[in-house]
Each structure stands twice: as structure tokens, then as C-alpha cells.
N, C-alpha and C. Protein backbone atom coordinates (compact mmCIF):
# COMPACT_ATOMS: atom_id res chain seq x y z
N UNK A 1 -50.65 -8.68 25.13
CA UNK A 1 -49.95 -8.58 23.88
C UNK A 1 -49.44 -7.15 23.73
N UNK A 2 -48.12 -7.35 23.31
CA UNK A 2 -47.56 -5.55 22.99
C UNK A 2 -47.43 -5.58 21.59
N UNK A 3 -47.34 -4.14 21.56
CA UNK A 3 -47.40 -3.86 19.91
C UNK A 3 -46.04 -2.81 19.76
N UNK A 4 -45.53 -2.83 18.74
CA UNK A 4 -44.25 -1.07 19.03
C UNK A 4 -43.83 -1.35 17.51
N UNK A 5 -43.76 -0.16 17.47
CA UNK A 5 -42.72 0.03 16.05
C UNK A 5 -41.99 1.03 16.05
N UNK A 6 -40.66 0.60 15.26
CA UNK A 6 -39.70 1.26 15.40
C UNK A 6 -39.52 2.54 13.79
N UNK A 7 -38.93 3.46 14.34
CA UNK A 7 -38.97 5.00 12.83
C UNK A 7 -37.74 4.18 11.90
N UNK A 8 -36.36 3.53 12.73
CA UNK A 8 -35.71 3.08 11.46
C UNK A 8 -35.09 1.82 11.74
N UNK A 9 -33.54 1.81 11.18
CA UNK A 9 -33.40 0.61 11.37
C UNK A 9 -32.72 0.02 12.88
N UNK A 10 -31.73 0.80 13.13
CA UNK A 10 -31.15 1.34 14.33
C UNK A 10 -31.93 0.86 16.05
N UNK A 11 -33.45 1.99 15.63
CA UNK A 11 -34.70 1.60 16.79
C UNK A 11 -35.24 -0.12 16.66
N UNK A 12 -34.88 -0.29 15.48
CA UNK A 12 -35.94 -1.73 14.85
C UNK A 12 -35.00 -2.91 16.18
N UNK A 13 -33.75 -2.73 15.56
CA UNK A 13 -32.51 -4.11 16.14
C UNK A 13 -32.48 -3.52 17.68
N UNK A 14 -32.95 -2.21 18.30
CA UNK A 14 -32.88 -1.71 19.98
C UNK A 14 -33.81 -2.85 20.34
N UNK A 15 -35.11 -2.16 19.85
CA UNK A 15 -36.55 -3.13 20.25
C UNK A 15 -36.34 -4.63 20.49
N UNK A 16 -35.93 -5.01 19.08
CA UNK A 16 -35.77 -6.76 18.89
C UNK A 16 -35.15 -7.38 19.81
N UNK A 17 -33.78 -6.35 20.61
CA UNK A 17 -32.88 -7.22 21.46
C UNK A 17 -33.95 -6.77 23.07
N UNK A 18 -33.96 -5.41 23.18
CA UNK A 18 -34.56 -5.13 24.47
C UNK A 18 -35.93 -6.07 24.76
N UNK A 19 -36.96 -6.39 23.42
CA UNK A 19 -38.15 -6.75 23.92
C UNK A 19 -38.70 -8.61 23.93
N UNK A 20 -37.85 -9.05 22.78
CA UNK A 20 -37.46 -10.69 22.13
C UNK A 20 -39.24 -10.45 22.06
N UNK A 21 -39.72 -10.21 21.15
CA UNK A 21 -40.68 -10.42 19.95
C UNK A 21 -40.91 -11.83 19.66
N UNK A 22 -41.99 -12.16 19.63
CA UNK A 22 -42.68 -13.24 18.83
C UNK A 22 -42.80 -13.47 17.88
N UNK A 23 -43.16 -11.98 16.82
CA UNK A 23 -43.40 -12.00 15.76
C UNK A 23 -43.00 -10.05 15.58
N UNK A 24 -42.01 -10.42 14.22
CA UNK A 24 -41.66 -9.01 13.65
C UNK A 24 -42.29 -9.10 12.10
N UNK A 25 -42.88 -7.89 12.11
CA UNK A 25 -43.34 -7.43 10.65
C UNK A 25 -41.91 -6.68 10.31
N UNK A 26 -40.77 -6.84 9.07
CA UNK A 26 -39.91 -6.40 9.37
C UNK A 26 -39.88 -5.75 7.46
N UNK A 27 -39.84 -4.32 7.23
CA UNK A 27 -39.24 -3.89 5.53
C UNK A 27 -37.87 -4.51 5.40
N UNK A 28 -38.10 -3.98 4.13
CA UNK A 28 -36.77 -4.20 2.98
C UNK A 28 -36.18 -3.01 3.28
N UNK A 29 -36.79 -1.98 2.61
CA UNK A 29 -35.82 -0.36 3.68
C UNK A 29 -36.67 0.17 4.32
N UNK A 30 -35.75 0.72 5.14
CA UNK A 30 -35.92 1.42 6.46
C UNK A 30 -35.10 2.39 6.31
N UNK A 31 -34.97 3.78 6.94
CA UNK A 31 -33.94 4.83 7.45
C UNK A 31 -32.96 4.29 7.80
N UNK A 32 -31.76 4.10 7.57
CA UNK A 32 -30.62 3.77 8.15
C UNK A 32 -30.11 2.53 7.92
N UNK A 33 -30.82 1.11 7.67
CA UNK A 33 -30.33 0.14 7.54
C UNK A 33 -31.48 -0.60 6.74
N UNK A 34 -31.00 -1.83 6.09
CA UNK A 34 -31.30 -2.56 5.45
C UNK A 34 -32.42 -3.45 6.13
N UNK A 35 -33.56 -4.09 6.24
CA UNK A 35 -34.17 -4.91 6.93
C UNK A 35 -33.83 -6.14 6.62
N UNK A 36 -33.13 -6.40 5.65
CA UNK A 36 -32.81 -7.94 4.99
C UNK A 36 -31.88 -8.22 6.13
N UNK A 37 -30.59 -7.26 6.08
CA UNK A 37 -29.64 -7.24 6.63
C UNK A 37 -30.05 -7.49 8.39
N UNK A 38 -31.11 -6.59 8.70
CA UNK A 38 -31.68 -6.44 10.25
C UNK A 38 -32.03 -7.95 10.53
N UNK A 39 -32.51 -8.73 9.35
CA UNK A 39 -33.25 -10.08 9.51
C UNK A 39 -32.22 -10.91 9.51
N UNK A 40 -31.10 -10.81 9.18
CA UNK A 40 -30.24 -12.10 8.99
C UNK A 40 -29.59 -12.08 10.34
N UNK A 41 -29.12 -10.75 10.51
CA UNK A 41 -28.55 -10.81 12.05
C UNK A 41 -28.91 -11.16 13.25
N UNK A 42 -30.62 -10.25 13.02
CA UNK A 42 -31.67 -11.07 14.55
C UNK A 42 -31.62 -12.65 14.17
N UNK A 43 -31.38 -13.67 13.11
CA UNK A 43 -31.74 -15.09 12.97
C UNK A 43 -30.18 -15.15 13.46
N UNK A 44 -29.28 -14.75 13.48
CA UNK A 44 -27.63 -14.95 13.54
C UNK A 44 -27.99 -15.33 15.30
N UNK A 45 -28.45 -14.09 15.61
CA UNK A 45 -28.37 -13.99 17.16
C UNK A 45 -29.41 -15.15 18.04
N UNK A 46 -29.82 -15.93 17.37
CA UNK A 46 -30.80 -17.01 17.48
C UNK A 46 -32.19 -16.45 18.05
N UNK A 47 -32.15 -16.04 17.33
CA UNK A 47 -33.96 -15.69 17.57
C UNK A 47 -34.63 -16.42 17.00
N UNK A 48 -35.57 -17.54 17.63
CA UNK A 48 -36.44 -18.36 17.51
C UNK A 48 -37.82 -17.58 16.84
N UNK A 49 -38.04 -16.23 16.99
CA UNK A 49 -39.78 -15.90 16.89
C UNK A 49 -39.74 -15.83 15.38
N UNK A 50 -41.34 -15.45 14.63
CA UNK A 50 -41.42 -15.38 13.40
C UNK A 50 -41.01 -14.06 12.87
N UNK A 51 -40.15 -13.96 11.43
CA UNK A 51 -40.00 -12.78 10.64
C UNK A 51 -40.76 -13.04 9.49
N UNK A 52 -41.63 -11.69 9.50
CA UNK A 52 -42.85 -11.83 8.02
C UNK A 52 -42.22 -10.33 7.73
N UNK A 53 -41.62 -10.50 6.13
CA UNK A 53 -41.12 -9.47 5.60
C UNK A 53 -42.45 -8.66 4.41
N UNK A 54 -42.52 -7.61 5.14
CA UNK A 54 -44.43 -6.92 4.89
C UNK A 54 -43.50 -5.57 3.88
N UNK A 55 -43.43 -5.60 2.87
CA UNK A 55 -42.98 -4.48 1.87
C UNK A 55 -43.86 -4.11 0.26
N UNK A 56 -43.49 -2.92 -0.28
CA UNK A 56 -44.10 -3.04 -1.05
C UNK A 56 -43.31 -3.08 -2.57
N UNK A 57 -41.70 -3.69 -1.96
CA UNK A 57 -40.71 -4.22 -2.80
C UNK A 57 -41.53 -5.73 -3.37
N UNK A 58 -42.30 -5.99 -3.88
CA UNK A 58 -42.55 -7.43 -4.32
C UNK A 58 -41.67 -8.25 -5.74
N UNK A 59 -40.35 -8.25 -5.58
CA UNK A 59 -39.43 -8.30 -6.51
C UNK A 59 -38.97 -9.80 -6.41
N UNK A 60 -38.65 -10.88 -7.39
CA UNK A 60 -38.11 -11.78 -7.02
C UNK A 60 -36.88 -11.95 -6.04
N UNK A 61 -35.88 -11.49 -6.53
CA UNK A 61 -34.79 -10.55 -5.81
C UNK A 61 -34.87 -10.74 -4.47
N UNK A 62 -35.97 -10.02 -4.28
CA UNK A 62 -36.12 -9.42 -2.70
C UNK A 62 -36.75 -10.83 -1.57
N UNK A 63 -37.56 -11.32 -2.88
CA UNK A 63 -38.21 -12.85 -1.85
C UNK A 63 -37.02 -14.10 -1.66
N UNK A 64 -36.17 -13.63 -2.58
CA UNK A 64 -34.75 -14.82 -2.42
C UNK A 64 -34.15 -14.50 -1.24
N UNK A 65 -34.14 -13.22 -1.52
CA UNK A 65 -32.75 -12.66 -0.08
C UNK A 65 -33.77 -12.51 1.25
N UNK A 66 -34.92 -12.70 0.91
CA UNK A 66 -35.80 -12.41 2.51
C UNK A 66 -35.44 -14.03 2.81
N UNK A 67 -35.77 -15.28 2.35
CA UNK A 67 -35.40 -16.20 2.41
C UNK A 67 -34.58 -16.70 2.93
N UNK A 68 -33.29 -16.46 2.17
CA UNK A 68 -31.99 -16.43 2.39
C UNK A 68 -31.45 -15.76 3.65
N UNK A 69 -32.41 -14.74 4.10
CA UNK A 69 -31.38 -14.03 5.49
C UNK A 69 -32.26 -14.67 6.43
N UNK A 70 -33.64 -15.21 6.05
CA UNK A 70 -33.90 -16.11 7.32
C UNK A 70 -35.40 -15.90 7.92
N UNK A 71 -36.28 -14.77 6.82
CA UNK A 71 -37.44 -14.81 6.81
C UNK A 71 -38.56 -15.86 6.92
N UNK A 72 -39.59 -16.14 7.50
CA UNK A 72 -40.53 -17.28 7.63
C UNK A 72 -41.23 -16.91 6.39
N UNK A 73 -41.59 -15.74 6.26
CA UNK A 73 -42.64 -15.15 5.16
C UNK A 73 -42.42 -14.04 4.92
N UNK A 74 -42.90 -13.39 3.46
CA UNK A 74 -42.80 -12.49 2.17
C UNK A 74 -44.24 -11.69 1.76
N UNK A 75 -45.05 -10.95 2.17
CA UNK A 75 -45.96 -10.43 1.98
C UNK A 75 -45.92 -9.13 1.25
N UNK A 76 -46.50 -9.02 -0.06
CA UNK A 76 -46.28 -7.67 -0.41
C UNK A 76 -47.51 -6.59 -0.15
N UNK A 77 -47.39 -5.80 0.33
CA UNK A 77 -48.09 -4.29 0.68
C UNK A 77 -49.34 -4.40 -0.29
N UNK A 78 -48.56 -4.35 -1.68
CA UNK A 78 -49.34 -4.03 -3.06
C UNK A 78 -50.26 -4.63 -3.50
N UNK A 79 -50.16 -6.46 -2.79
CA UNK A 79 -51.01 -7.12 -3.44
C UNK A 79 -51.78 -7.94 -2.08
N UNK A 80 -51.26 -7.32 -0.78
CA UNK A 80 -51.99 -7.87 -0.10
C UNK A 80 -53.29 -6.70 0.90
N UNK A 81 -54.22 -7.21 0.97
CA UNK A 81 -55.09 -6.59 1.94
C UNK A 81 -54.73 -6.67 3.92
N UNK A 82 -55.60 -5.40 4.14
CA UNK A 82 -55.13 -5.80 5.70
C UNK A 82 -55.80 -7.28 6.38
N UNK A 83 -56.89 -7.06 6.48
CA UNK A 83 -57.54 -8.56 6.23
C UNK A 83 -56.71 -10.08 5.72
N UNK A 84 -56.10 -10.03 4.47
CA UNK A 84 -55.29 -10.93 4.54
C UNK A 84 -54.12 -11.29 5.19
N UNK A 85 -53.13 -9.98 5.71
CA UNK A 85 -52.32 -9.95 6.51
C UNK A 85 -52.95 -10.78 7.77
N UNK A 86 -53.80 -9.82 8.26
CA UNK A 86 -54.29 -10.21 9.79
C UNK A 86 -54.86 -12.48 9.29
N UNK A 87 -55.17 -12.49 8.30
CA UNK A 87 -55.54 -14.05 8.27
C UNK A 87 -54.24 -14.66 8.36
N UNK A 88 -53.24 -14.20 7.72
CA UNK A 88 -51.80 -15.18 7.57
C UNK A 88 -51.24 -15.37 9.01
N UNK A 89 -51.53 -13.83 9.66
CA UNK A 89 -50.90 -14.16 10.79
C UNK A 89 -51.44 -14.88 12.21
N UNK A 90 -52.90 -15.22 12.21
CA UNK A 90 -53.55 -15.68 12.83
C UNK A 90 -53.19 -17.44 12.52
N UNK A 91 -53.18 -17.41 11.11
CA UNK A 91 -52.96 -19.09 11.02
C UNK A 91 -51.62 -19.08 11.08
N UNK A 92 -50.69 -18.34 11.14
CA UNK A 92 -49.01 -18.89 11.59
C UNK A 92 -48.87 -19.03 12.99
N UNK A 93 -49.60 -17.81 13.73
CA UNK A 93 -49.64 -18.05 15.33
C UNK A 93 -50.25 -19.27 15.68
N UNK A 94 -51.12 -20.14 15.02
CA UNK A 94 -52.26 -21.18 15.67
C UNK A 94 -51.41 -22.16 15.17
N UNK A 95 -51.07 -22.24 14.26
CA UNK A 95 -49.58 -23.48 14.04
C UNK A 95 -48.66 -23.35 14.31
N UNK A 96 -48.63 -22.41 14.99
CA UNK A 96 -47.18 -22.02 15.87
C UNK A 96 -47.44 -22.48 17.17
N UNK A 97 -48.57 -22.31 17.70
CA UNK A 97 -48.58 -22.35 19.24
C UNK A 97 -49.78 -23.23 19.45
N UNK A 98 -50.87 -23.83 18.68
CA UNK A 98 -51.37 -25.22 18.94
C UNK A 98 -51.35 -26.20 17.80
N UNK A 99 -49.99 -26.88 17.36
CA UNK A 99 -49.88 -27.92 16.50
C UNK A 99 -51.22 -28.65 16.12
């Protein structure tokens, strides 16, 4: 399993195309570009893997347009623990990859 993260938005869409990810933890902002925007394009370009949009924007707003550009999931920073992160993503991978 690899792990990488990118400083903005620019490095984020290098990674996504150079590495095709399974799963992106992807913000709302970033340095340079929009992550909504980063998310609609990687789903444009058919990327099959999961986008879990991990911010500490928890705005209605923001869960429409994560939606809307093509997010699987909406986690906010503020109200979630690391622990719960790490549970969501363990049960999306296990229904992802043993039905």
C-alpha cells in the first residue's frame, strides 16, 4: 500500500494521473486550486477509485457540490475523530473489495 500527499492543488491532479489511486482523501481548498473542482475533473477523466472529501468546511453548500462534482463521501475534520475516519474507510474498502 502507498501513501503520498500532495502541498497543493497542481501536485494533487500530478499524483492522481501519475499514480491512479484507489482512494483520495481530497479538501475543499488547497493552494492553487479548488478540490471540488480537482474532484469533478479526476471523475470527468473516469476514475473509477473512491473520493472522500476530508475538510473542515462542514457547510451544506460544500456537501452539495462535493456530491455534485462526484464525491463518494463528505467527512468533516471538526466533527470527525481519527478513529472514525480510519472506521469509514475500512468499511468502504471491505464493500468495495469483498461484496
Amino acid at each position: 500500500m502507498h501513501f503520498d500527499v500532495a502541498k497543493n492543488g497542481e501536485e494533487a491532479v500530478q499524483k492522481i494521473n501519475d499514480f491512479h489511486p484507489n482512494l483520495i482523501f481530497m479538501d475543499v481548498k488547497l493552494p492553487g486550486e479548488n478540490g471540488l473542482e480537482i474532484t469533478k475533473r479526476t471523475r470527468e477523466s473516469k476514475f473509477d477509485g473512491l473520493i472522500i472529501i476530508l475538510t473542515r468546511h462542514d457547510l451544506p453548500e460544500y456537501r452539495e457540490a462535493a456530491k455534485s462534482c462526484g464525491a463518494d463521501y463528505f467527512v468533516s475534520k471538526g466533527s470527525s475523530t481519527a478513529e472514525e475516519i480510519l472506521t469509514l474507510v475500512d468499511s468502504i474498502l471491505l464493500k468495495r473489495f469483498h461484496p
